[in-house]
N, C-alpha and C. Protein backbone atom coordinates (compact mmCIF):
# COMPACT_ATOMS: atom_id res chain seq x y z
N UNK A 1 -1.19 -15.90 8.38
CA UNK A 1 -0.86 -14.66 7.71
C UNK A 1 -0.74 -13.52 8.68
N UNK A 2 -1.28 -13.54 10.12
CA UNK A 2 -0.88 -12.19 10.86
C UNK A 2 -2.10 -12.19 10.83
N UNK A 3 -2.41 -10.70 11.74
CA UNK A 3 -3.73 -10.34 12.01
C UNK A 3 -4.25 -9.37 11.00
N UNK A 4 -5.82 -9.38 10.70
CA UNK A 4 -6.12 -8.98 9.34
C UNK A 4 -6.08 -7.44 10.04
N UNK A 5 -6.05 -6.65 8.73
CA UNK A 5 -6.35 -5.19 8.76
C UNK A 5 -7.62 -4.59 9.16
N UNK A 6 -8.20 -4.02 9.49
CA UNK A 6 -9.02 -3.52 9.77
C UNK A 6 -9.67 -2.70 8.75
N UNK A 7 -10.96 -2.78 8.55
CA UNK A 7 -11.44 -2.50 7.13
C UNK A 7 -11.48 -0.97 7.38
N UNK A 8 -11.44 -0.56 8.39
CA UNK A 8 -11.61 1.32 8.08
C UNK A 8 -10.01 1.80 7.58
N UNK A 9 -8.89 0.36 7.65
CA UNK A 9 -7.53 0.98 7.01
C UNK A 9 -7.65 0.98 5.57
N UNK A 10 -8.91 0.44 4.99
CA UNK A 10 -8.57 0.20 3.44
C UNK A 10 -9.82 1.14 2.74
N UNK A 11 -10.57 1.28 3.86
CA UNK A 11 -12.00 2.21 3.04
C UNK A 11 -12.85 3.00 3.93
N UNK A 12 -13.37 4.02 3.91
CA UNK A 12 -13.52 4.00 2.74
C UNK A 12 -12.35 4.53 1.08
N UNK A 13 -11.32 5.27 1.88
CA UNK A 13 -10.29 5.59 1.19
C UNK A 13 -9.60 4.68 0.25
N UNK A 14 -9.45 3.53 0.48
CA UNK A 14 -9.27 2.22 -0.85
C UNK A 14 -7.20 2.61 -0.60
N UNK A 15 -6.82 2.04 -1.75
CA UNK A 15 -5.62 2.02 -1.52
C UNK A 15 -4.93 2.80 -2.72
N UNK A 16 -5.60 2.67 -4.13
CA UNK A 16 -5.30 3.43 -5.40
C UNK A 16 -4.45 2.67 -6.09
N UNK A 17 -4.13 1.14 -5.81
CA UNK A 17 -3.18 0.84 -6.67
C UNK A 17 -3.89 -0.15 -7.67
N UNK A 18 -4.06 0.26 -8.76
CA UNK A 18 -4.95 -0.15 -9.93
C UNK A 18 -4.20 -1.68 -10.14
N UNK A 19 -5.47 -2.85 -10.36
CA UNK A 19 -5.27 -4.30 -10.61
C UNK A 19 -4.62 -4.86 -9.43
N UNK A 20 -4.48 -4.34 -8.02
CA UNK A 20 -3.91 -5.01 -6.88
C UNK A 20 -5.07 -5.29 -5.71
N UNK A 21 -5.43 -6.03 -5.46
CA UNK A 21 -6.44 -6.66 -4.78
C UNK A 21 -6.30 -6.30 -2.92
N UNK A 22 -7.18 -5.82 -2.71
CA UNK A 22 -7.47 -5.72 -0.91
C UNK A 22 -6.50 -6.58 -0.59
N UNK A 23 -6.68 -7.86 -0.49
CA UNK A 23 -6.48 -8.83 0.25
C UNK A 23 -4.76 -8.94 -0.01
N UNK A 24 -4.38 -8.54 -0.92
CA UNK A 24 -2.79 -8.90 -1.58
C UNK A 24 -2.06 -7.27 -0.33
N UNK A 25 -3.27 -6.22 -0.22
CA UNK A 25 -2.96 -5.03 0.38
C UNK A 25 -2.28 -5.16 2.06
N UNK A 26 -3.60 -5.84 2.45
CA UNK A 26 -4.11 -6.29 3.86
C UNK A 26 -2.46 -6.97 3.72
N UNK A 27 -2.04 -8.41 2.96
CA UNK A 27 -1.15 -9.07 3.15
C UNK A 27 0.08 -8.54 3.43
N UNK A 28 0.23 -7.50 2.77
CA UNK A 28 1.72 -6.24 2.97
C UNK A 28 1.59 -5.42 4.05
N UNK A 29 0.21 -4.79 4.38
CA UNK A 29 0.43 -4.14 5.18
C UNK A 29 0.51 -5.28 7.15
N UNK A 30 0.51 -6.52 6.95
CA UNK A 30 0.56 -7.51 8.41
C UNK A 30 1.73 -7.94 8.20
N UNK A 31 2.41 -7.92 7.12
CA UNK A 31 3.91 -8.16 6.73
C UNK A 31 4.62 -7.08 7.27
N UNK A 32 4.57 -5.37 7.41
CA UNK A 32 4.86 -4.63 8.23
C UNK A 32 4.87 -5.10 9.33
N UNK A 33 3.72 -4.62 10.00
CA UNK A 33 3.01 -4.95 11.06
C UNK A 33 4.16 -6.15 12.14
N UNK A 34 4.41 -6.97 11.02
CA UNK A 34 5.23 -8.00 11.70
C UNK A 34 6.74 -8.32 11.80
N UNK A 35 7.21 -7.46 10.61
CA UNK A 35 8.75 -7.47 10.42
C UNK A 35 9.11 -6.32 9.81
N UNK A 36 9.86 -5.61 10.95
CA UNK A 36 10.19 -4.13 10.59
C UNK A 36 11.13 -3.92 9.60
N UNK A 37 12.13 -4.73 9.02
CA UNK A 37 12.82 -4.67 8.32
C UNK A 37 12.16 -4.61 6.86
N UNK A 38 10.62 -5.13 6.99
CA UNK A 38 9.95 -5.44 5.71
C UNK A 38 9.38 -3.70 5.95
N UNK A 39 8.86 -3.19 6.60
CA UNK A 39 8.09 -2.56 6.64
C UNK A 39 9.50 -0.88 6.33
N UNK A 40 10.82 -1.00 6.78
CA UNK A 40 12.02 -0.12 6.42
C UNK A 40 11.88 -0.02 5.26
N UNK A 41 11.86 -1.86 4.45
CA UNK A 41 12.26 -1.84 3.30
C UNK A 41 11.24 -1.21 2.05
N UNK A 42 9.94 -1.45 2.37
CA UNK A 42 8.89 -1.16 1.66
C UNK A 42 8.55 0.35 1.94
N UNK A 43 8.92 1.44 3.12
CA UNK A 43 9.56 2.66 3.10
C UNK A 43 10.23 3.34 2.12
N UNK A 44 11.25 2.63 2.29
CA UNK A 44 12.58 2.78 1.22
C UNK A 44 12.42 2.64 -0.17
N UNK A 45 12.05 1.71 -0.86
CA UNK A 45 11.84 0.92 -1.71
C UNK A 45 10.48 0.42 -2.23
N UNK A 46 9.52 1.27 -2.09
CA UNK A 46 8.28 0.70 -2.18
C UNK A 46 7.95 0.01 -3.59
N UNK A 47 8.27 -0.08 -4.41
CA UNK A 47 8.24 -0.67 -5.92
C UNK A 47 9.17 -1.86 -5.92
N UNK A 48 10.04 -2.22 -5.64
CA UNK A 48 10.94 -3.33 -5.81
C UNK A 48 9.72 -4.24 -3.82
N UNK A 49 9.55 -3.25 -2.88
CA UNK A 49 8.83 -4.05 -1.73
C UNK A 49 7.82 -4.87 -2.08
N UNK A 50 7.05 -3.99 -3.29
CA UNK A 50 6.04 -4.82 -3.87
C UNK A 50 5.82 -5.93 -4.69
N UNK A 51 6.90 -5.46 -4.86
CA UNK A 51 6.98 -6.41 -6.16
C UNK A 51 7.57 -7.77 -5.55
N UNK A 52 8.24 -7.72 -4.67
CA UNK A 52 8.95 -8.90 -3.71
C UNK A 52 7.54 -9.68 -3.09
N UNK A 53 6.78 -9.12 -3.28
CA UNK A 53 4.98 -9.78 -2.40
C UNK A 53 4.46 -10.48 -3.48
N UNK A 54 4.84 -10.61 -4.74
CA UNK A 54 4.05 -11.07 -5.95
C UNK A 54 3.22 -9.31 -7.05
N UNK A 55 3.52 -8.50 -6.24
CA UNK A 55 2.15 -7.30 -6.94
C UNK A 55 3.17 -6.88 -8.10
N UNK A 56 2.63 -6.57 -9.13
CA UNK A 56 3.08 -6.25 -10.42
C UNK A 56 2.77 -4.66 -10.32
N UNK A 57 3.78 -4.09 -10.64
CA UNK A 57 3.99 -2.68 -10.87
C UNK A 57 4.11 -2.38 -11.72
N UNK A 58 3.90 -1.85 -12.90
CA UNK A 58 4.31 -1.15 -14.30
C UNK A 58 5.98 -0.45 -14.46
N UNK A 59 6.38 -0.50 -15.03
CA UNK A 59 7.77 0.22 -15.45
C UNK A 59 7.44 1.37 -15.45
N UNK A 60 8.25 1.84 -14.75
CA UNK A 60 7.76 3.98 -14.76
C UNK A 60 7.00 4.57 -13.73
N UNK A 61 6.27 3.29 -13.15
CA UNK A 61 5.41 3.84 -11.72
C UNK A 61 5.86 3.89 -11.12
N UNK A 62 5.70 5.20 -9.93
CA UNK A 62 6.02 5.35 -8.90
C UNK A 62 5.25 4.52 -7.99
N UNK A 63 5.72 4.67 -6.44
CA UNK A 63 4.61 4.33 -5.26
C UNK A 63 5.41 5.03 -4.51
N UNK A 64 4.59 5.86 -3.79
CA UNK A 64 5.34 6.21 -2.14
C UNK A 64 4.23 5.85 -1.20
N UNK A 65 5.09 5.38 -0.57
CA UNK A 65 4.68 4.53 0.98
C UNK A 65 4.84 5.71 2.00
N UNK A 66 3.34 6.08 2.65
CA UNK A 66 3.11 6.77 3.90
C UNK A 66 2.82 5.72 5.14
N UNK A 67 3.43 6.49 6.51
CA UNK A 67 3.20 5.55 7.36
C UNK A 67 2.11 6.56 8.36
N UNK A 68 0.88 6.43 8.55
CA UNK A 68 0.15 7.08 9.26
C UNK A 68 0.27 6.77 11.42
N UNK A 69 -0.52 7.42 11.87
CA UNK A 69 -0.44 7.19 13.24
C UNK A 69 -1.20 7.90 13.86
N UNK A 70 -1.47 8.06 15.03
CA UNK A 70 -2.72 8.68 16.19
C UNK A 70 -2.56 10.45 15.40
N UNK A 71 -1.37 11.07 15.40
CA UNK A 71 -1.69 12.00 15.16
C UNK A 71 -0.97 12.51 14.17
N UNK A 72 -1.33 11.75 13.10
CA UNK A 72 -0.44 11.91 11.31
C UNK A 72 -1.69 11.26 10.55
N UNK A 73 -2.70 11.67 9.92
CA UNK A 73 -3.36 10.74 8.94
C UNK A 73 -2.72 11.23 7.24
N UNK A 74 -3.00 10.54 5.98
CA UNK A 74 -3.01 10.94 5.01
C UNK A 74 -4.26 10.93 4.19
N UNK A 75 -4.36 12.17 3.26
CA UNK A 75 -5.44 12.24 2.71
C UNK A 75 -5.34 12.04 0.97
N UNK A 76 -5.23 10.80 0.67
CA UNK A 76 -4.58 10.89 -0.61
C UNK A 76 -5.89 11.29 -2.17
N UNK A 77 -5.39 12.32 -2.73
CA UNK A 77 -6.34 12.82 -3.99
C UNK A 77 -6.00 11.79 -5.43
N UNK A 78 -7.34 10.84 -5.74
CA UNK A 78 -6.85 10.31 -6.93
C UNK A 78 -6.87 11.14 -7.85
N UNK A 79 -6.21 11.02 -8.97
CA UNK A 79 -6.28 11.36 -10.31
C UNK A 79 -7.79 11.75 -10.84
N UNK A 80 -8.16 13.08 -11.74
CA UNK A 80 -9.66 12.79 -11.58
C UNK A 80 -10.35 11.79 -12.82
N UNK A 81 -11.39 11.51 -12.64
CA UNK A 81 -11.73 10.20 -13.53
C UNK A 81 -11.44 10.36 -14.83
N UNK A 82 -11.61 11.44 -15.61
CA UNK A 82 -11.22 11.18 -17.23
C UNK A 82 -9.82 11.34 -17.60
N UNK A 83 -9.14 11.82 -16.25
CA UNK A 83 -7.32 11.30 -16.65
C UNK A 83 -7.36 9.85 -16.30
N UNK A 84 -7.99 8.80 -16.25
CA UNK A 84 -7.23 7.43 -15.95
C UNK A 84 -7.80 6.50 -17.34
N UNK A 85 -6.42 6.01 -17.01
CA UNK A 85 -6.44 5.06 -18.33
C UNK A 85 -6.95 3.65 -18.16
């Protein structure tokens, strides 16, 4: 499968995508990691990228795909707890 992720990429910040498992995460993000065309495409396209991995997306959801680096982090704000369904 590629080399695993490194657990400070998944937490403590987590990933936010409700019913999608670490490990299915880790799997997309060494699929980058390894083929840039995957990693363009899941840029581009992050909902049809995912969905090409097996991950089920809902109709109507968005996803945008950030690409972080030495001197770019993201700080993403979930939803607060009594808006989630």
């Amino acid at each position: 499968m590629g080399q695993p992720v490194p657990e400070a990429f998944l937490r403590p910040m987590g990933h936010h995508l409700h019913g999608v498992s670490d490990a299915q995460i880790e799997a997309v993000i060494s699929k980058c990691w390894q083929d840039s065309g995957f990693r363009l495409f899941l840029m581009d396209h992050p909902v049809e990228a995912l969905r090409s991995q097996g991950i089920s997306i809902p109709v109507g959801v968005r996803v945008k795909a950030f690409e972080s680096s030495a001197a770019v982090m993201h700080l993403v704000i979930p939803q607060p707890p009594q808006a989630k369904t």
